[in-house]
Protein backbone atom coordinates (compact mmCIF):
# COMPACT_ATOMS: atom_id res chain seq x y z
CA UNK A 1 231.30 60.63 59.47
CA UNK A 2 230.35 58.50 61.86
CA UNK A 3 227.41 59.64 64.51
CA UNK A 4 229.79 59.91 67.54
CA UNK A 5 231.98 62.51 65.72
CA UNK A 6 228.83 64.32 64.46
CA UNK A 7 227.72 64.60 67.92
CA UNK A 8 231.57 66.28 69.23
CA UNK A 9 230.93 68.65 66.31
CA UNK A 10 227.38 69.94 67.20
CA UNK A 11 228.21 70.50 71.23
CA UNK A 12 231.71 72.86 69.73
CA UNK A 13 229.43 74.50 67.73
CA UNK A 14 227.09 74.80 71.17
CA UNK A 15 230.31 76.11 72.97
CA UNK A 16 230.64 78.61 70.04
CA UNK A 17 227.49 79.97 70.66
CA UNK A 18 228.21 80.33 74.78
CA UNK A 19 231.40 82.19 73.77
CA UNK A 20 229.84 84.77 71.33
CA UNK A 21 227.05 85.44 73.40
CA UNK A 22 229.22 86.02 76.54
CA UNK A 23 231.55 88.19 74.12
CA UNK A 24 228.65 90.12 73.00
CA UNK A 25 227.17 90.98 76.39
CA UNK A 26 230.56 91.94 77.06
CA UNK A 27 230.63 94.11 74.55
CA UNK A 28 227.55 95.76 74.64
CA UNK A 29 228.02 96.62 78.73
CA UNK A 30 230.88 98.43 78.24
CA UNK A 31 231.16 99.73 74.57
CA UNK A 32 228.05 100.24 72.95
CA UNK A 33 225.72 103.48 74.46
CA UNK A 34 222.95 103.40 72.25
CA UNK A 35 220.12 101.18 74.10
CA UNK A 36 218.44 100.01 71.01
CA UNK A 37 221.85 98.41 69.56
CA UNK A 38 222.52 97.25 73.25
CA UNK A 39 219.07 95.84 73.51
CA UNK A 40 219.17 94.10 70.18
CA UNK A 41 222.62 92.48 71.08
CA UNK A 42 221.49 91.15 74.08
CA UNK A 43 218.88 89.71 72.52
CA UNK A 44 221.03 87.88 69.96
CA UNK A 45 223.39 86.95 73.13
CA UNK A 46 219.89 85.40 74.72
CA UNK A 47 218.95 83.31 71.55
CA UNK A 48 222.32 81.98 71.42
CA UNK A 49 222.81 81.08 74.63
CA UNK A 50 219.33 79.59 74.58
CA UNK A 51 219.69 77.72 70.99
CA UNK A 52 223.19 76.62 72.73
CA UNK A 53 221.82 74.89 75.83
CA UNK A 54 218.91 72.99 73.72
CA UNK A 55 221.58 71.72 71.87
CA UNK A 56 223.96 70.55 75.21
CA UNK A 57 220.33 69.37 76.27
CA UNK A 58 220.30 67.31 72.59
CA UNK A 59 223.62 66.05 73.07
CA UNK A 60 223.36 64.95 76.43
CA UNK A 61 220.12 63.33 76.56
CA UNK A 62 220.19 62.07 73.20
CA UNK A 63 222.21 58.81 75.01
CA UNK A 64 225.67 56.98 73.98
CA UNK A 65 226.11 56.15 69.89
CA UNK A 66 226.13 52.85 69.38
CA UNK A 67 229.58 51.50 67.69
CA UNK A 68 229.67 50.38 64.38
């Protein structure tokens, strides 16, 4: 696999990250009562979201792939 296509595949799995953590905020706002689950999920919706933008930052700054 060449290093460009690597690259596409590590910023989906970033995007993956974004959309679970927004899903789980979602979820815990409106479905879960209990604060200790709710403040447990939004702290798994923080990681992720953080872990997601270091890798965008990776990806990004990381500069073009040279062609082989």
């Amino acid at each position: 696999m060449s290093p460009a296509l690597m690259k596409m595949w590590i910023s989906f799995v970033a995007m993956g990250f974004m959309i679970i953590s927004v899903l789980t905020v979602y979820f815990t706002r409106f479905k879960v009562k209990n604060n200790i689950i709710r403040g447990i999920l939004n702290t798994v919706a923080f990681l992720l979201i953080l872990l997601a933008g270091l890798i965008i930052f990776y990806v990004v700054f990381s500069g073009p792939v040279p062609e082989q």
